[in-house]
C-alpha atoms as a PDB file:
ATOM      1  CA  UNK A   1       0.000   0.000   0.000  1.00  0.00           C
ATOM      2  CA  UNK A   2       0.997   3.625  -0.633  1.00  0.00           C
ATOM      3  CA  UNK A   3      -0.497   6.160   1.303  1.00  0.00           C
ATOM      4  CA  UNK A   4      -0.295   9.604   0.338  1.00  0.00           C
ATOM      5  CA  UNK A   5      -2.073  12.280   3.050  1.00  0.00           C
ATOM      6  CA  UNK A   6      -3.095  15.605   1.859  1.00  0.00           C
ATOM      7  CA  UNK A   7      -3.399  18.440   4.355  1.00  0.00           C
ATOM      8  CA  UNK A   8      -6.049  20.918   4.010  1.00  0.00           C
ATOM      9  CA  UNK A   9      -5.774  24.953   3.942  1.00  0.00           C
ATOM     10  CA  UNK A  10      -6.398  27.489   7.041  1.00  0.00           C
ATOM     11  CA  UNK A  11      -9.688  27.170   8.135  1.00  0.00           C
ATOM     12  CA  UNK A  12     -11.800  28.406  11.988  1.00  0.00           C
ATOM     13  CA  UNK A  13     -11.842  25.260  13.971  1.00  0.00           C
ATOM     14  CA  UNK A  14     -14.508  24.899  16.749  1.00  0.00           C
ATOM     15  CA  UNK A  15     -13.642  24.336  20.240  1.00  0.00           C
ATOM     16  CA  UNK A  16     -15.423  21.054  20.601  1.00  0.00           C
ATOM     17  CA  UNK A  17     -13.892  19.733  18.077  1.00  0.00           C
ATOM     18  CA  UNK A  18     -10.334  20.313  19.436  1.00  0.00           C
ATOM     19  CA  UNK A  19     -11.446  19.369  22.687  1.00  0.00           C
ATOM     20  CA  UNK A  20     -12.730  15.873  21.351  1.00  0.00           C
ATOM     21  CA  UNK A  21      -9.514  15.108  20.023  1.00  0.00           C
ATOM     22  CA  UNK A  22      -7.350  16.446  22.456  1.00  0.00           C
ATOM     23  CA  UNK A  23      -9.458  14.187  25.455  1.00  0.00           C
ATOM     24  CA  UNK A  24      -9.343  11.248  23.622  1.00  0.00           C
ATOM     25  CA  UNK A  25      -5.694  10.999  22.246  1.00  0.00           C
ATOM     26  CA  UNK A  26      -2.436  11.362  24.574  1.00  0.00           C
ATOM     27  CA  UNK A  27      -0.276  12.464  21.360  1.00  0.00           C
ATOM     28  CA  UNK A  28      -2.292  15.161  20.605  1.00  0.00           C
ATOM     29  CA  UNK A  29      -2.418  16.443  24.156  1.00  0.00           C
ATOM     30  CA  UNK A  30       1.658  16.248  23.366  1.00  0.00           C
ATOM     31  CA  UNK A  31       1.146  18.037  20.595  1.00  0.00           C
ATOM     32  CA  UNK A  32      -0.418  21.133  22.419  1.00  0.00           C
ATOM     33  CA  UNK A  33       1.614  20.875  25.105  1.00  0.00           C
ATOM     34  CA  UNK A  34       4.938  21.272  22.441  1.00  0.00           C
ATOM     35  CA  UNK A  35       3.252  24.359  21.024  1.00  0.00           C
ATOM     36  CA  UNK A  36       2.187  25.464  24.211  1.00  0.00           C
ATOM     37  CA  UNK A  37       6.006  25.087  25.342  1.00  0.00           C
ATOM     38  CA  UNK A  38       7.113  26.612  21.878  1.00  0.00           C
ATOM     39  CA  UNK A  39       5.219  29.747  21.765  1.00  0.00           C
ATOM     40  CA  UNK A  40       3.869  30.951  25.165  1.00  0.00           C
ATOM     41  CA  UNK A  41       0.296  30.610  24.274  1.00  0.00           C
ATOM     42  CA  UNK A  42      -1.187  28.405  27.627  1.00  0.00           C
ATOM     43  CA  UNK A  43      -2.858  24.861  26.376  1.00  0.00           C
ATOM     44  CA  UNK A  44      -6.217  26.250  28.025  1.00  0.00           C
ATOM     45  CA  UNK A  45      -6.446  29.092  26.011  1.00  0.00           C
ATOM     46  CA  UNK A  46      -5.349  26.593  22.850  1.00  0.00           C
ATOM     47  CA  UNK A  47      -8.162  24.481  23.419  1.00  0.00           C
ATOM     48  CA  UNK A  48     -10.773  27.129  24.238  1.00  0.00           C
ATOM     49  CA  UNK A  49     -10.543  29.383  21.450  1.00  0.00           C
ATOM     50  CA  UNK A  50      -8.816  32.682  20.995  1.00  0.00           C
ATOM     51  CA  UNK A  51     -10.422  35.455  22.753  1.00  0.00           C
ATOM     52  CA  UNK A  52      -8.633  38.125  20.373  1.00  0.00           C
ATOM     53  CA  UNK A  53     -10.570  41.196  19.043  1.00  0.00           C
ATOM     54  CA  UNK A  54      -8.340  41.881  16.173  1.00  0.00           C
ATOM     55  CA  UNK A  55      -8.947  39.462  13.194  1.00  0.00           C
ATOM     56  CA  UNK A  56      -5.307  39.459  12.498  1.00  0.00           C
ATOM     57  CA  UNK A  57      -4.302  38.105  15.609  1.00  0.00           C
ATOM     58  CA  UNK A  58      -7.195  35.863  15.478  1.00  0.00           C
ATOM     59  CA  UNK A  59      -6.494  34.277  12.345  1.00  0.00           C
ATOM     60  CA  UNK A  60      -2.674  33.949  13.533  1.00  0.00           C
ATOM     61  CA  UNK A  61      -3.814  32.399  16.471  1.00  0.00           C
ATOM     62  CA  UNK A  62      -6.175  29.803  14.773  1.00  0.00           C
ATOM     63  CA  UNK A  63      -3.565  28.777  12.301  1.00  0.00           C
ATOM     64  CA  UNK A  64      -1.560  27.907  15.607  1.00  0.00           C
ATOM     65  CA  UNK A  65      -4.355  25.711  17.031  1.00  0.00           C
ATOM     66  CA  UNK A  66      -5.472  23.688  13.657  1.00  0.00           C
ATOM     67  CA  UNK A  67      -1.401  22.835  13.232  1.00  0.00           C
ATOM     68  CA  UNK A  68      -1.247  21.419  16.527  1.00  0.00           C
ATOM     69  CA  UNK A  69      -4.578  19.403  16.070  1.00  0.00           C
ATOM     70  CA  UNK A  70      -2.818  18.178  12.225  1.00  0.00           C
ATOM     71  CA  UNK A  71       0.186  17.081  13.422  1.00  0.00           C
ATOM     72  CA  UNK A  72      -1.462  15.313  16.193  1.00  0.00           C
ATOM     73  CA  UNK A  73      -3.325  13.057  14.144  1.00  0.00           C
ATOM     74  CA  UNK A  74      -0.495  12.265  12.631  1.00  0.00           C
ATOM     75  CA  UNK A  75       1.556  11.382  15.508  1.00  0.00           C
ATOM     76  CA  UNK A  76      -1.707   9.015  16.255  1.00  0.00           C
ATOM     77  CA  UNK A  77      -1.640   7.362  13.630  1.00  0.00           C
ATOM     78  CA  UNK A  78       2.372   7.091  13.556  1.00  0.00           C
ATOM     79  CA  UNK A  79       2.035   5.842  17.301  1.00  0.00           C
ATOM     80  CA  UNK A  80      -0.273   2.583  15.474  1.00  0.00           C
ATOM     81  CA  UNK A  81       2.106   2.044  12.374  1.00  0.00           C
ATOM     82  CA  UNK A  82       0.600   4.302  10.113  1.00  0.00           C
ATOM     83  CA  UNK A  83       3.106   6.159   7.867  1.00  0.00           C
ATOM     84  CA  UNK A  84       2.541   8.333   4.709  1.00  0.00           C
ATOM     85  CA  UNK A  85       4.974   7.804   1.832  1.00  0.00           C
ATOM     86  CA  UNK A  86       4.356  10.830   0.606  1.00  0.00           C
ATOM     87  CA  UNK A  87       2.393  13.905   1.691  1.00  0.00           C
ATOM     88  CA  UNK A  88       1.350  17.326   0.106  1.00  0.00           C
ATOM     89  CA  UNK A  89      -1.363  20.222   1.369  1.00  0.00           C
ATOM     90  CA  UNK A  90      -2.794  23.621   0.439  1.00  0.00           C
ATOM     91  CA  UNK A  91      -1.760  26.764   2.179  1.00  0.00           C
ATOM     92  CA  UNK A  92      -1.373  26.039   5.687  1.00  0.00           C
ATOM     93  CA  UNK A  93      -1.271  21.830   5.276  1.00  0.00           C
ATOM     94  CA  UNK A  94       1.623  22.944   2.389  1.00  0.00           C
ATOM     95  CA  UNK A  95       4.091  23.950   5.671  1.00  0.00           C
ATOM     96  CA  UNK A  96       2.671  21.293   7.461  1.00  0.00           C
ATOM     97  CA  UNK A  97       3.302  18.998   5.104  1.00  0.00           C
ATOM     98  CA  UNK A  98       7.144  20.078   4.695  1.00  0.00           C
ATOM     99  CA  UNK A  99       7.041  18.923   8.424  1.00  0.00           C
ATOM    100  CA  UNK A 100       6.092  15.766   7.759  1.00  0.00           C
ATOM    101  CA  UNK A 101       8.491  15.307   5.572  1.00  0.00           C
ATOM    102  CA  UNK A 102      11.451  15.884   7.496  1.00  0.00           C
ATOM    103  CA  UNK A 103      12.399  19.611   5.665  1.00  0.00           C
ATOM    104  CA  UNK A 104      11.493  21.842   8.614  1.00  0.00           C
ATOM    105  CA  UNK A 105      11.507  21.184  12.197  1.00  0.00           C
ATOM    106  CA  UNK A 106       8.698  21.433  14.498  1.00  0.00           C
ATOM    107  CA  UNK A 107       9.557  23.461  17.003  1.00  0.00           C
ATOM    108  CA  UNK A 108      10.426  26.317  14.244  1.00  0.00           C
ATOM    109  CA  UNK A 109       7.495  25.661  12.394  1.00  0.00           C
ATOM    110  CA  UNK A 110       5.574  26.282  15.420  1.00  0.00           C
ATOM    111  CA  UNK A 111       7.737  29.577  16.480  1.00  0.00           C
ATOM    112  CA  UNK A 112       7.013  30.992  12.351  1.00  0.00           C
ATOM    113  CA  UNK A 113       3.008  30.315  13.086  1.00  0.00           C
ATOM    114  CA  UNK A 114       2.961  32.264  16.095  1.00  0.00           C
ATOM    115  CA  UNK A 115       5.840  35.477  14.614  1.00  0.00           C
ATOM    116  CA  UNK A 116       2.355  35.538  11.863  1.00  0.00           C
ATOM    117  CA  UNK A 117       0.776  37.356  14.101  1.00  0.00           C
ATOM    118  CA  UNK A 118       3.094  40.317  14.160  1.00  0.00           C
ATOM    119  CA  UNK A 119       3.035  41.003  10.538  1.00  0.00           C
ATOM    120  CA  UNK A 120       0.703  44.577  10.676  1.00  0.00           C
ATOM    121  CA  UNK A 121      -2.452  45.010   9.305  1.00  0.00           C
ATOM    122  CA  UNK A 122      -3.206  46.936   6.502  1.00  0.00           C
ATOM    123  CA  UNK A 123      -2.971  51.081   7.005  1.00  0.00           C
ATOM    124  CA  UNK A 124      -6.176  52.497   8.183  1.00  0.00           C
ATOM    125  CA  UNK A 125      -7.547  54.385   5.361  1.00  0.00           C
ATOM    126  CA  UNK A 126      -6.487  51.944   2.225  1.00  0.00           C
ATOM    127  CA  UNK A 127      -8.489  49.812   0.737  1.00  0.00           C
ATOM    128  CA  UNK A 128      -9.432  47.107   2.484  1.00  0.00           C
ATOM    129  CA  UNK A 129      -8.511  43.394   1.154  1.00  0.00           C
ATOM    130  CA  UNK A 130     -10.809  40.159   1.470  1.00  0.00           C
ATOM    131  CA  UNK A 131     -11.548  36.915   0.448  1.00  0.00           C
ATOM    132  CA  UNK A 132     -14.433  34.819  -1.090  1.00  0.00           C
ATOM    133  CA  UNK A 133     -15.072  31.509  -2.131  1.00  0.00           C
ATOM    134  CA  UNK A 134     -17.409  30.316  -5.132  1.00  0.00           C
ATOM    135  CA  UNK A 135     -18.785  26.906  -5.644  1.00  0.00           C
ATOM    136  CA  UNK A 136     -19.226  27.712 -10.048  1.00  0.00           C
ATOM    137  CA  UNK A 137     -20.812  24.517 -12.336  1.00  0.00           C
ATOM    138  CA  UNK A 138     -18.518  22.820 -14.428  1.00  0.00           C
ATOM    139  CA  UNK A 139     -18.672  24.055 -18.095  1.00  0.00           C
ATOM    140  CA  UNK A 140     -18.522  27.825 -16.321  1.00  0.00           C
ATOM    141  CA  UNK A 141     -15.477  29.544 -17.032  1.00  0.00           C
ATOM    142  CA  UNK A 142     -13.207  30.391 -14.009  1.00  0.00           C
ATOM    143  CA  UNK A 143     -11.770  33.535 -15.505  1.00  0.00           C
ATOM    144  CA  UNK A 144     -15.122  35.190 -15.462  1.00  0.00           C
ATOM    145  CA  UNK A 145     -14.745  35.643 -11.579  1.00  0.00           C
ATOM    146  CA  UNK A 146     -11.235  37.019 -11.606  1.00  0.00           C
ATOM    147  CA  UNK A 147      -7.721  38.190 -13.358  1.00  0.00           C
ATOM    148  CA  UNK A 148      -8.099  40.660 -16.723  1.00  0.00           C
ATOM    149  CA  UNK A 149     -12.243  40.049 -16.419  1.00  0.00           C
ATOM    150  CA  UNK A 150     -12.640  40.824 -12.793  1.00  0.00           C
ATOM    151  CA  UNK A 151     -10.192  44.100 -11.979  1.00  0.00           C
ATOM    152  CA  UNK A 152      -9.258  43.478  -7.924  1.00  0.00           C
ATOM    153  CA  UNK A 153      -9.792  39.896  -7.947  1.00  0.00           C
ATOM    154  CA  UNK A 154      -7.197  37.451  -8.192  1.00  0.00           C
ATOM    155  CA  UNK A 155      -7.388  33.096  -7.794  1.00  0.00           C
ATOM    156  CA  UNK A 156      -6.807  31.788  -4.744  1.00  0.00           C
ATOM    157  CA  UNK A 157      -7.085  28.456  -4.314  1.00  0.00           C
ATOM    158  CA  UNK A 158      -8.741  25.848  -6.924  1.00  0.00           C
ATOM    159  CA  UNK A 159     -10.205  22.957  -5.468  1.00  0.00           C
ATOM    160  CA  UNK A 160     -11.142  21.685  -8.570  1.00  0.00           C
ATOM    161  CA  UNK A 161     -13.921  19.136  -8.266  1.00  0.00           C
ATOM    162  CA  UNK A 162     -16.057  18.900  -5.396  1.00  0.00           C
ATOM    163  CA  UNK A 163     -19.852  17.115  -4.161  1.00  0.00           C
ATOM    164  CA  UNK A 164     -19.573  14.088  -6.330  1.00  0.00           C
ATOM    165  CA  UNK A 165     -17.679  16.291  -9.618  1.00  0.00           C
ATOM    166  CA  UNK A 166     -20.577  18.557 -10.288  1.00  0.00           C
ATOM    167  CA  UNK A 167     -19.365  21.566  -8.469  1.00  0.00           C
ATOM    168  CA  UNK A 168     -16.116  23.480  -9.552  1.00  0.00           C
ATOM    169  CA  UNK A 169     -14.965  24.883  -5.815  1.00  0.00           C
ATOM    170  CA  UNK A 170     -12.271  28.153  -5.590  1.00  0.00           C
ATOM    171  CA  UNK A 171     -11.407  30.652  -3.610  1.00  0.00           C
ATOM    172  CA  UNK A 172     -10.842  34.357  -4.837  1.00  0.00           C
ATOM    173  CA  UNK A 173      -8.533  37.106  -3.251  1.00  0.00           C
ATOM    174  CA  UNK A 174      -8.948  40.936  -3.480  1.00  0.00           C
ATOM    175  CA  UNK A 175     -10.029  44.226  -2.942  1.00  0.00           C
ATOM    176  CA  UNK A 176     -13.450  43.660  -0.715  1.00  0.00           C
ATOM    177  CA  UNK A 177     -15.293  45.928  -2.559  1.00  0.00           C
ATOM    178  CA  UNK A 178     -14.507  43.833  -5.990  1.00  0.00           C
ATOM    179  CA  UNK A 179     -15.320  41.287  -4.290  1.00  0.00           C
ATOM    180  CA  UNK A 180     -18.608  42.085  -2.512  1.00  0.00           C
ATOM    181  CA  UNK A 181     -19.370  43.076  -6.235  1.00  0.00           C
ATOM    182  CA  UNK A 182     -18.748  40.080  -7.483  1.00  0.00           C
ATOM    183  CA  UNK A 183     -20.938  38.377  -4.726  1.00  0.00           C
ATOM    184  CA  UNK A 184     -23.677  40.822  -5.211  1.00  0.00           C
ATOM    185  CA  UNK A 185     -23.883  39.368  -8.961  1.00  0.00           C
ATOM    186  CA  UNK A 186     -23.696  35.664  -7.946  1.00  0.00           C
ATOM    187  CA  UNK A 187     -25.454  35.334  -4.781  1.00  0.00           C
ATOM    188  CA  UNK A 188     -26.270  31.848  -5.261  1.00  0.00           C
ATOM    189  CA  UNK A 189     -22.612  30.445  -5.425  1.00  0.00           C
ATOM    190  CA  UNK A 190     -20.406  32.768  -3.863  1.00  0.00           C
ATOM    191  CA  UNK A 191     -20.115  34.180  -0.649  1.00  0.00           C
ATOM    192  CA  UNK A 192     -17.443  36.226   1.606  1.00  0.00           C
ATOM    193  CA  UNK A 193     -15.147  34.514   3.949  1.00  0.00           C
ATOM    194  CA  UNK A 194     -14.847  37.395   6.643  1.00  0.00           C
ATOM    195  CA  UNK A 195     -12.552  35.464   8.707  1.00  0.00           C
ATOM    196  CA  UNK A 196      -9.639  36.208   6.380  1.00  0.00           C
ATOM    197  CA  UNK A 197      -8.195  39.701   7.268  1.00  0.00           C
ATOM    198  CA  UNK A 198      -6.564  39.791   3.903  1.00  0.00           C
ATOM    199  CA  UNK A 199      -5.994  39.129   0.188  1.00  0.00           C
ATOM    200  CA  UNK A 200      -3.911  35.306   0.882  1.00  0.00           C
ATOM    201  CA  UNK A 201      -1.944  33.840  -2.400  1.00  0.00           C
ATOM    202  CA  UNK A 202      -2.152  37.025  -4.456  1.00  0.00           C
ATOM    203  CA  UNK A 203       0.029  39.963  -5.697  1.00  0.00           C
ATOM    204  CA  UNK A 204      -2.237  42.004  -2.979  1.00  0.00           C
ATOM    205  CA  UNK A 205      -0.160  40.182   0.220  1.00  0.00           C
ATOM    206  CA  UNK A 206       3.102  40.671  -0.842  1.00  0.00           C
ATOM    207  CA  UNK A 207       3.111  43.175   2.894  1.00  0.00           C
ATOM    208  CA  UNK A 208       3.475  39.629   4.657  1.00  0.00           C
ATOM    209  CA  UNK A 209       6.024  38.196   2.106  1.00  0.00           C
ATOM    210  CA  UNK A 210       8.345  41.099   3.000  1.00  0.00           C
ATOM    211  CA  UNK A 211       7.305  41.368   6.822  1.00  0.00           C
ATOM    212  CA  UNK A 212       7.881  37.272   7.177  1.00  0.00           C
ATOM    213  CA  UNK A 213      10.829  37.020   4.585  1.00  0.00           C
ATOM    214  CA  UNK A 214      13.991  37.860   7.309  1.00  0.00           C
ATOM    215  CA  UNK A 215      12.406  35.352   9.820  1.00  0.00           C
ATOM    216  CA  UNK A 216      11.865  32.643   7.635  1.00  0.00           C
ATOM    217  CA  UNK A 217      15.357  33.491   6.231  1.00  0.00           C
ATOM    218  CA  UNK A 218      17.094  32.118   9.614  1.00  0.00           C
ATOM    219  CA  UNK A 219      15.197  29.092   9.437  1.00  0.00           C
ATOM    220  CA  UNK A 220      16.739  25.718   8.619  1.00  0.00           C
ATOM    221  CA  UNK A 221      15.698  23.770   5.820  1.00  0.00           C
ATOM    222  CA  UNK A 222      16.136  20.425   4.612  1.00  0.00           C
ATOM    223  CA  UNK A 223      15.515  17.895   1.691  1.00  0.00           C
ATOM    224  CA  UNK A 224      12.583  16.275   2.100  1.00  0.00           C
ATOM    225  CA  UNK A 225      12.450  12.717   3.858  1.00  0.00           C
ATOM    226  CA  UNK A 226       9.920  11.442   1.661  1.00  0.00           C
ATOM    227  CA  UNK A 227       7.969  12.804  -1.301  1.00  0.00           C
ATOM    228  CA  UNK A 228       6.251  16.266  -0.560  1.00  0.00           C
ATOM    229  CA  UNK A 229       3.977  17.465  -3.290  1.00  0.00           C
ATOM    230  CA  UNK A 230       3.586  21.141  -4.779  1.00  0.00           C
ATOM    231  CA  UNK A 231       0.328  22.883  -4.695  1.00  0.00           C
ATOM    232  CA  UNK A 232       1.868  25.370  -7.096  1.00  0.00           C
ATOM    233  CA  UNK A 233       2.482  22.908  -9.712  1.00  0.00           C
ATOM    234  CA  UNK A 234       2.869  18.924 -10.220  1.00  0.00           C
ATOM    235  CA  UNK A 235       6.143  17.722  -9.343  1.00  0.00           C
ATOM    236  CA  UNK A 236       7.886  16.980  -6.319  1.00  0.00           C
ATOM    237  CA  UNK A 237       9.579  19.527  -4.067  1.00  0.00           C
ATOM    238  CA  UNK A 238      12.879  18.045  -3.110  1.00  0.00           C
ATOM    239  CA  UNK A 239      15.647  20.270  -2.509  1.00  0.00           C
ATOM    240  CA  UNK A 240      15.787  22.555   0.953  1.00  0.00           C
ATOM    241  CA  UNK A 241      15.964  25.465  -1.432  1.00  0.00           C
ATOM    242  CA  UNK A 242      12.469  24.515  -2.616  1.00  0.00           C
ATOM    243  CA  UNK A 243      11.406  24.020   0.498  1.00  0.00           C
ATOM    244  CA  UNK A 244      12.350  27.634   1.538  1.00  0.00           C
ATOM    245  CA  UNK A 245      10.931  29.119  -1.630  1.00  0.00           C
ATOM    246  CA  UNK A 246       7.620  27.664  -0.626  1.00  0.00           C
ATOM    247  CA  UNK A 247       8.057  29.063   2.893  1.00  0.00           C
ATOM    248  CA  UNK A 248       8.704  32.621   1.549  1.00  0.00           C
ATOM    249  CA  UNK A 249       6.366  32.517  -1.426  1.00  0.00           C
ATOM    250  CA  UNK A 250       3.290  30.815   0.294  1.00  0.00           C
ATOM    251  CA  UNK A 251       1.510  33.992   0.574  1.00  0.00           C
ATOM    252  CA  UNK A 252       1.678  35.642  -3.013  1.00  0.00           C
ATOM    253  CA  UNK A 253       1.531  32.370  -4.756  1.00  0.00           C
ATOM    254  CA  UNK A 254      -2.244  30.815  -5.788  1.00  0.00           C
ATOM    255  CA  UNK A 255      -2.731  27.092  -4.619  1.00  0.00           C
ATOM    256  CA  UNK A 256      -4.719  24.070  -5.952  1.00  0.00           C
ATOM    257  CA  UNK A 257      -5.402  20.383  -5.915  1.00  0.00           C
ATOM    258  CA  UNK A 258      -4.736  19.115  -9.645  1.00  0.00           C
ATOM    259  CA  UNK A 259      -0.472  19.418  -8.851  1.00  0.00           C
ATOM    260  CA  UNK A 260      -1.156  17.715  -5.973  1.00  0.00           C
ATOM    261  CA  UNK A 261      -3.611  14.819  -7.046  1.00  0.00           C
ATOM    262  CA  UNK A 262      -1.412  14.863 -10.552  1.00  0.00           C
ATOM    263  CA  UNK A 263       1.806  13.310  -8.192  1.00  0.00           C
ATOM    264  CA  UNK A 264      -0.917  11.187  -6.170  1.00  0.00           C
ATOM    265  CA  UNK A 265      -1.451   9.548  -9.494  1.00  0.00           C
ATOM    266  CA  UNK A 266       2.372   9.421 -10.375  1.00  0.00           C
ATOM    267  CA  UNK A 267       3.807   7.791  -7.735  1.00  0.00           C
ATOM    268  CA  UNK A 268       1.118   5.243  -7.611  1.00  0.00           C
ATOM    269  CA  UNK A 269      -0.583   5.726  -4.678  1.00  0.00           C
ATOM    270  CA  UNK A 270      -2.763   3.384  -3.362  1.00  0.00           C
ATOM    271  CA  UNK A 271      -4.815   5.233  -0.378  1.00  0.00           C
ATOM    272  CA  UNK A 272      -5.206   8.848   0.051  1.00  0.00           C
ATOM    273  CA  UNK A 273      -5.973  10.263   3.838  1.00  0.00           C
ATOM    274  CA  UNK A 274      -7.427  13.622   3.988  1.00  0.00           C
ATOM    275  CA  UNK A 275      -5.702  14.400   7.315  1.00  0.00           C
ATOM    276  CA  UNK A 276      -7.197  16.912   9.131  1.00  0.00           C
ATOM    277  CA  UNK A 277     -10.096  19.897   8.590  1.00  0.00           C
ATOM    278  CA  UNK A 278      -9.576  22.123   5.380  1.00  0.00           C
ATOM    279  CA  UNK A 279     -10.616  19.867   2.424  1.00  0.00           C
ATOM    280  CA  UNK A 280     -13.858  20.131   0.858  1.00  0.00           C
ATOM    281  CA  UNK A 281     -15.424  17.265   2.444  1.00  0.00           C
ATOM    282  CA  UNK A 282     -16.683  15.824  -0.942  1.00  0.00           C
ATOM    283  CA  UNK A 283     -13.154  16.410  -3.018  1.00  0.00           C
ATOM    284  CA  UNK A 284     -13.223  14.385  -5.593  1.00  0.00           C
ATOM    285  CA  UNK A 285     -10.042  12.634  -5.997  1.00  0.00           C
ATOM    286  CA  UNK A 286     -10.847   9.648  -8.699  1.00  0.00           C
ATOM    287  CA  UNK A 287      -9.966   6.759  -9.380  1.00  0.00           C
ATOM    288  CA  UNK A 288      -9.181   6.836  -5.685  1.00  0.00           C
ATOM    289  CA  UNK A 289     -11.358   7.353  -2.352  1.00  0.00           C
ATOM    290  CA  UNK A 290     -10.044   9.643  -0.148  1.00  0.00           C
ATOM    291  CA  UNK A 291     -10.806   8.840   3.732  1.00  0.00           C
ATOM    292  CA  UNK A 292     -10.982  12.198   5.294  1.00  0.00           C
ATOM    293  CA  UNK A 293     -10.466  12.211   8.996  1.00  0.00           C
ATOM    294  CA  UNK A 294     -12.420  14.802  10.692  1.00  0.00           C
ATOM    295  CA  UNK A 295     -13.897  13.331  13.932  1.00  0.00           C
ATOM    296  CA  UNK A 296     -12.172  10.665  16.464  1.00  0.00           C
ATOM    297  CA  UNK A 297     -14.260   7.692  14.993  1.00  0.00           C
ATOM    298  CA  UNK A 298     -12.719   8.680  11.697  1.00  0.00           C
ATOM    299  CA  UNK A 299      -9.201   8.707  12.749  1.00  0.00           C
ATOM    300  CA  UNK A 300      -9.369   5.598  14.483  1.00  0.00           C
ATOM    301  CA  UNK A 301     -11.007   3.736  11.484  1.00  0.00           C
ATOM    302  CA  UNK A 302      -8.551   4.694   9.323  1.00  0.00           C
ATOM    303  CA  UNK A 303      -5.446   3.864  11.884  1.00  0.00           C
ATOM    304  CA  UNK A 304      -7.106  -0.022  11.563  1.00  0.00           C
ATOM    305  CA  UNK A 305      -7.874   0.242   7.288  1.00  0.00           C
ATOM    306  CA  UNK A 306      -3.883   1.499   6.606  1.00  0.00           C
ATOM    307  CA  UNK A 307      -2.061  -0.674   9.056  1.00  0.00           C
END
């Protein structure tokens, strides 16, 4: 068998889900501990939600929590045997994923997370910078939502196919007012994510490229262990250079699934574990099922189907 997992993009998690996990499962309650240890944030406060006014420290903060929970499940499922051969995410599960694969190490993962939460908002008086997601039919045409068509809006994230292939699922960066335009026109399939403070993988966030570029400079890299996928395009990233260039470039760069399932289908992989919130719970990823683990009773099914 060869199990590839795929790690899903920044998302809110809910406290009783993180709870339920972190009751149930001694490695994860390591795993909050370590990034409790790592970055000053108590485990209570972890577990309970952040209680931060500001969105950007909020989403900071969240991104700290959902890592923790990821790399948890992995360590439960490591803990009963279960290893990926190869592993590859979007956004957020992209540096996780370089994790798992050996190229970055935990504890500075963990400390780059938490510096995210420095990088300053946008001045007060510019224009303010959003995103949205759209769920479009296939046979639409993407470009009619963003780039030369859509002044202000850039792609995101593609998701590709979604809810059994009859849904085309991405997510848009830009201005908010484009945006909110944009929604305004196609109520029925888009709608604003206000939990994003900004415009992620477009031109628009190249503030947080140049805030985060001198401390992810001093990080150490290092070829990945086993295979770690691109979301930017299909290959394999496999130099610590690459690895870097990910780390700097994550938020300018748009993301999506079709690199990532297109080195699934390379390597020959044989089971494919959503690992994690993040995912579009109906991604379509023929020929293959994907077992997405989103609950305890999924992760411990899927610990006994990949042994």
């Amino acid at each position: 068998m060869t199990t590839s997992y795929l790690l899903g993009g920044h998302i809110p998690l809910t406290d009783s889900s993180v709870r339920e996990f972190y009751d149930r499962y001694p490695e994860i309650r390591r795993s909050y501990e370590e990034t409790s240890e790592w970055t000053g944030v108590p485990v209570a406060e972890l577990l309970e939600g952040g209680r931060h006014t500001e969105r950007e420290l909020l989403h900071a903060f969240d991104g700290l929590r959902q890592a923790a929970l990821v790399l948890g499940l992995h360590d439960v499922l490591a803990a009963r045997g279960v290893h990926p051969d190869a592993v590859g995410g979007i956004s957020l599960g992209g540096l996780l994923s370089a994790c798992l694969a050996g190229a970055v190490d935990r504890r500075e993962l963990f400390e780059m997370l938490h510096y995210h939460r420095l990088v300053p908002p946008q001045p007060a008086g510019t224009r303010a910078q959003g995103m949205a997601v759209a769920a479009l039919r296939f046979g639409d045409d993407p470009e009619d939502y963003y780039g030369e068509r859509r002044q202000g809006v850039y792609l995101a994230a593609d998701y590709d196919a979604a809810y059994g292939g009859d849904v085309h699922v991405i997510v848009l960066s830009g201005y908010v007012d484009a945006l909110e335009e944009l929604v305004a026109q196609h109520p029925r399939r888009m709608q604003m994510l206000d939990e994003y403070p900004g415009a992620f993988h477009s031109p628009l966030a190249q503030y947080a490229t140049d805030f985060m570029a001198p401390h992810i400079d001093g990080m150490t890299f290092r070829d990945p262990k086993i295979t770690l996928f691109s979301p930017h395009v299909a290959g394999a990233v496999t130099t610590a250079d690459e690895v870097r260039d990910f780390f700097l470039y994550n938020h300018v760069r748009p993301v999506g699934v079709k690199p990532l399932m297109a080195e699934v289908e390379r390597i020959g992989t044989t089971a494919v574990v959503g690992l994690g919130p993040g995912l579009p719970q109906s991604l379509v990823v023929e020929p293959l099922t994907m077992t997405l683990i989103l609950t305890p009773g999924e992760l411990d099914e899927a610990a006994e189907a990949l042994r």
